[in-house]
C-alpha atoms as a PDB file:
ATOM      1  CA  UNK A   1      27.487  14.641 -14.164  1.00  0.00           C
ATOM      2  CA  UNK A   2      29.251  11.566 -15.064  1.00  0.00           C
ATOM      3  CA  UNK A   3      31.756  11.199 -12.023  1.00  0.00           C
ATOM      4  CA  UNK A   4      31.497   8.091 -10.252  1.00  0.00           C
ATOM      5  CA  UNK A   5      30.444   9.736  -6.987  1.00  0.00           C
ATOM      6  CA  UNK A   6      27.452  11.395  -9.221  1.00  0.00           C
ATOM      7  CA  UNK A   7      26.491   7.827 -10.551  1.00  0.00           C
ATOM      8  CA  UNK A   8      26.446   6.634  -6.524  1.00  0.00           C
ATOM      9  CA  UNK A   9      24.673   9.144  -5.897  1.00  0.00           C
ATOM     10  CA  UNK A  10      22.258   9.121  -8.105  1.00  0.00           C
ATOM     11  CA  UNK A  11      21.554   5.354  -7.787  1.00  0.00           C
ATOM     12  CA  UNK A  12      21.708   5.439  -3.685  1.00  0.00           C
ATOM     13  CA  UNK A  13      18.416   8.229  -4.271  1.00  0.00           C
ATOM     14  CA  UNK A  14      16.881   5.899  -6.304  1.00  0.00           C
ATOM     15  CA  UNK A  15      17.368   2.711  -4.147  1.00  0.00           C
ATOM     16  CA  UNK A  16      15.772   4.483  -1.113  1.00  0.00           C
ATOM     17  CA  UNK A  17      12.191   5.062  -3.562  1.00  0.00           C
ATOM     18  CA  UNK A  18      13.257   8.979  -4.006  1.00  0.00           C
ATOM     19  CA  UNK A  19      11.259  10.728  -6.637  1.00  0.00           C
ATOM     20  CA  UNK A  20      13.101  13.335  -9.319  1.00  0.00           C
ATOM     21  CA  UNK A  21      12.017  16.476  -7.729  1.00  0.00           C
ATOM     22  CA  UNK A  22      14.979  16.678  -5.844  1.00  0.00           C
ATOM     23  CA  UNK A  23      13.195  16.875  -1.961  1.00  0.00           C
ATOM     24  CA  UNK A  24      14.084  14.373   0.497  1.00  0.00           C
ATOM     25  CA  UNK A  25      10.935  11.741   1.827  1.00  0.00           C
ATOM     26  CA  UNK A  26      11.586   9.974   5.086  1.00  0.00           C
ATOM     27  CA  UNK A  27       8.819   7.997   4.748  1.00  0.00           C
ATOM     28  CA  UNK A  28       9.836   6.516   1.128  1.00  0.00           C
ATOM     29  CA  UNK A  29      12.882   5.801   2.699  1.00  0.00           C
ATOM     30  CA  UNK A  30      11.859   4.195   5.359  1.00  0.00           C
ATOM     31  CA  UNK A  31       9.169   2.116   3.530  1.00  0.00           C
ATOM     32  CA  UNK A  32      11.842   0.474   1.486  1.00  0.00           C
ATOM     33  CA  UNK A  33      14.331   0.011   3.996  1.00  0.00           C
ATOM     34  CA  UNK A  34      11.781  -1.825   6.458  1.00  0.00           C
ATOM     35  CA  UNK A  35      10.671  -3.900   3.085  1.00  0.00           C
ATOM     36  CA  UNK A  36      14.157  -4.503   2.259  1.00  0.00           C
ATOM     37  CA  UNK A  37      14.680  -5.932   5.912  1.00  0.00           C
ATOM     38  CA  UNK A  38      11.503  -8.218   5.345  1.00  0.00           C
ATOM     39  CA  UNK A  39      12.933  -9.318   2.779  1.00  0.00           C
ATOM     40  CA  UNK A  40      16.036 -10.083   4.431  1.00  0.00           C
ATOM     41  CA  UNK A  41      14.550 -11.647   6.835  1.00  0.00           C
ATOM     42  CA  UNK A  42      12.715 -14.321   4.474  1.00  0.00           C
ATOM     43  CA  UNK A  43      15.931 -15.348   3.062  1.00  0.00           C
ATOM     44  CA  UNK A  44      17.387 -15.845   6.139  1.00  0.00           C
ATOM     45  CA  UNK A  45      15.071 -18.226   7.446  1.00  0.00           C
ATOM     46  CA  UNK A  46      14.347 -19.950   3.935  1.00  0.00           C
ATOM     47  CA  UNK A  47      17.280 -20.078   2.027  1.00  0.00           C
ATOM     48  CA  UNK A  48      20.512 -18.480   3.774  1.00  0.00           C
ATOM     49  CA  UNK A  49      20.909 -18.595   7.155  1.00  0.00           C
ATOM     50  CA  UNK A  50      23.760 -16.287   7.786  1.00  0.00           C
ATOM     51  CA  UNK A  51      23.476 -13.472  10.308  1.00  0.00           C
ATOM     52  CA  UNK A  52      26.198 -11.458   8.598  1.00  0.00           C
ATOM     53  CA  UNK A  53      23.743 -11.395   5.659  1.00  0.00           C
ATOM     54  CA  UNK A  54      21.028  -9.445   7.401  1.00  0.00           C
ATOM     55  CA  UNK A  55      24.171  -7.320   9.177  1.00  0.00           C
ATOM     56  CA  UNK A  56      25.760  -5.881   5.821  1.00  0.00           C
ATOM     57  CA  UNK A  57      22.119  -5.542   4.215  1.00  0.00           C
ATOM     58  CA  UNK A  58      21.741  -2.782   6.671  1.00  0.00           C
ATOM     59  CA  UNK A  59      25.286  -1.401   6.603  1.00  0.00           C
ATOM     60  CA  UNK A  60      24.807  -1.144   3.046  1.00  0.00           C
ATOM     61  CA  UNK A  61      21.246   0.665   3.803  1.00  0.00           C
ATOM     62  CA  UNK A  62      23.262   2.683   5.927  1.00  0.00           C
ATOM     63  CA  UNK A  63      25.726   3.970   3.713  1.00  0.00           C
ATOM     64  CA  UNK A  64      22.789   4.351   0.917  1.00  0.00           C
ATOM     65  CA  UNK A  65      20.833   6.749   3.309  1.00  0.00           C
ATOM     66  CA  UNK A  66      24.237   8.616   3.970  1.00  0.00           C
ATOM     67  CA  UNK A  67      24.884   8.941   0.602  1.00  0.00           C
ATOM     68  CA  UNK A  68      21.266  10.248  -0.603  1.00  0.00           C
ATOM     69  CA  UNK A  69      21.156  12.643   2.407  1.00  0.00           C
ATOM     70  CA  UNK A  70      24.223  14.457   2.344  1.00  0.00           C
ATOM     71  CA  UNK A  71      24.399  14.573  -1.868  1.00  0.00           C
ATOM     72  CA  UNK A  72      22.430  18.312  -1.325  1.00  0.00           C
ATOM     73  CA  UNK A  73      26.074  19.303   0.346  1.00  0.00           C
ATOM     74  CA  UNK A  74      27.906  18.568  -2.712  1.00  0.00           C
ATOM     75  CA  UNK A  75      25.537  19.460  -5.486  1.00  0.00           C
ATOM     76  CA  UNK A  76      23.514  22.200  -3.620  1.00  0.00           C
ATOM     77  CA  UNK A  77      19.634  22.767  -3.734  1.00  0.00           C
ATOM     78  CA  UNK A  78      17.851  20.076  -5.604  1.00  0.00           C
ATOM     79  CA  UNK A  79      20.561  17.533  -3.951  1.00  0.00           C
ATOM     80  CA  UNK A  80      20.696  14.710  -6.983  1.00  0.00           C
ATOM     81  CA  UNK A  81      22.691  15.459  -9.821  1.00  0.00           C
ATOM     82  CA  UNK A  82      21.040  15.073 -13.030  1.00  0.00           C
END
């Protein structure tokens, strides 16, 4: 699939460390996000301190986890379009 949606998709399973097979890992997820946050968190203190940085890096986290989680509705078993 070439939709945009698919592409979203396919890139918000990727983002949260999700391997090809198609079955959902909660703690790949969460291993990113938390490093993600870390990371965050470093350029907050060293480089940008802006709270509404670290606020959208997790609403954007958010949406990603949304995304990759409920992508097995639309394209059935398997969940990530190819």
């Amino acid at each position: 699939m070439t939709t945009l949606g698919a592409r979203l998709d396919r890139a918000a399973w990727a983002a949260l460390s999700q391997d090809r097979s198609g079955v959902w890992s909660w703690p790949r997820a969460i291993v990113t996000i938390v490093g993600a946050m870390v990371c965050a968190v470093i350029i907050y203190v060293a480089v940008y301190p802006e709270p509404a940085f670290i606020a959208v890096l997790a609403l954007v986290y958010v949406f990603l986890v949304y995304r990759a989680r409920t992508s097995e509705r639309r394209y059935g078993p398997g969940g990530v379009p190819r």
